[in-house]
Protein backbone atom coordinates (compact mmCIF):
# COMPACT_ATOMS: atom_id res chain seq x y z
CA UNK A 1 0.61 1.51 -61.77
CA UNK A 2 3.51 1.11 -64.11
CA UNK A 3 5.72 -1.82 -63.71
CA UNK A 4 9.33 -1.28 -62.64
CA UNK A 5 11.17 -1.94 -65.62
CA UNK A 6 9.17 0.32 -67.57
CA UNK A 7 9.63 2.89 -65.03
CA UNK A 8 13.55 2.68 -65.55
CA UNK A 9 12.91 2.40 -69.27
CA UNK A 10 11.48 5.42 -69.27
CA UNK A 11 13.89 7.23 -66.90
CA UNK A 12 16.67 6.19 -69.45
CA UNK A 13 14.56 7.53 -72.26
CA UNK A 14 14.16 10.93 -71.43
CA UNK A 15 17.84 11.33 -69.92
CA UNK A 16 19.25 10.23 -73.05
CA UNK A 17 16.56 12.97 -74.84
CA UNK A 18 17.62 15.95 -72.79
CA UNK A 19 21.36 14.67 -72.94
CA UNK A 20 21.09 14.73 -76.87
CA UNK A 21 18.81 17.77 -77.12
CA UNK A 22 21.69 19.56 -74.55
CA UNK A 23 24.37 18.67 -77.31
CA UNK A 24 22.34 19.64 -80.01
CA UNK A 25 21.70 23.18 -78.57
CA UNK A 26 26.23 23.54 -78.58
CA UNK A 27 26.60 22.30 -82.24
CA UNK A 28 23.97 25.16 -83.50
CA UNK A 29 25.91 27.99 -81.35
CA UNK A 30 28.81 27.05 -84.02
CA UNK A 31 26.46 27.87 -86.84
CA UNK A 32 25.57 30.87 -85.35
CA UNK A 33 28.59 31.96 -84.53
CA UNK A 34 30.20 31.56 -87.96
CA UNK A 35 27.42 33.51 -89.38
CA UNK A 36 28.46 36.42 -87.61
CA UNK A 37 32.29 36.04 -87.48
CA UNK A 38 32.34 35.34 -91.46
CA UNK A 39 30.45 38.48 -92.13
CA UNK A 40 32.46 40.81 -89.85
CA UNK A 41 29.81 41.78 -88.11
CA UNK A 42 31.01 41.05 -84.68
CA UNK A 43 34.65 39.88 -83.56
CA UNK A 44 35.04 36.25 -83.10
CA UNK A 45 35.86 37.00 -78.84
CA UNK A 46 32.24 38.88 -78.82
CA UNK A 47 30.56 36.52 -80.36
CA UNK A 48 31.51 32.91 -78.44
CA UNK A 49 30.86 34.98 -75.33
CA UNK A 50 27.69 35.84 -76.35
CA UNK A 51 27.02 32.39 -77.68
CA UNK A 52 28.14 31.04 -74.35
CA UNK A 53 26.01 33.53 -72.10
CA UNK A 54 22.66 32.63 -74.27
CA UNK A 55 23.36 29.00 -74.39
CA UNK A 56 24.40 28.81 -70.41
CA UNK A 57 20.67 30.72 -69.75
CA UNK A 58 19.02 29.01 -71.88
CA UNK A 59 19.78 25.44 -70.51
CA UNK A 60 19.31 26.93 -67.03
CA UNK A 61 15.49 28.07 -67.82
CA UNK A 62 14.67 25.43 -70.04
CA UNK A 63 13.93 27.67 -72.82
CA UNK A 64 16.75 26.56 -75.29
């Protein structure tokens, strides 16, 4: 069985790994985002909503 401590240790771990990986996901939206704003292809309204749509489902399913 694994002692108490490392129980919590480990809780702590992965929170702080989903927390950062959950931050890392909104920092590459910007990239994106730019990408397709710079280059005219879509309007910069169009494209944070559809940023924000695909990052929202993505954190909800666990797929981003």
């Amino acid at each position: 069985m694994i002692e108490s401590s490392s129980l919590t240790f480990l809780i702590i771990v992965i929170i702080i790994a989903l927390a950062f990986e959950f931050a890392n996901g909104f920092n590459d939206a910007a990239n994106a985002i730019a990408t397709v704003v710079s280059t005219r292809v879509m309007s910069p309204l169009s494209a944070v909503i559809m940023a924000a749509v695909f990052n929202f489902v993505g954190a909800i399913t666990g797929t981003a």
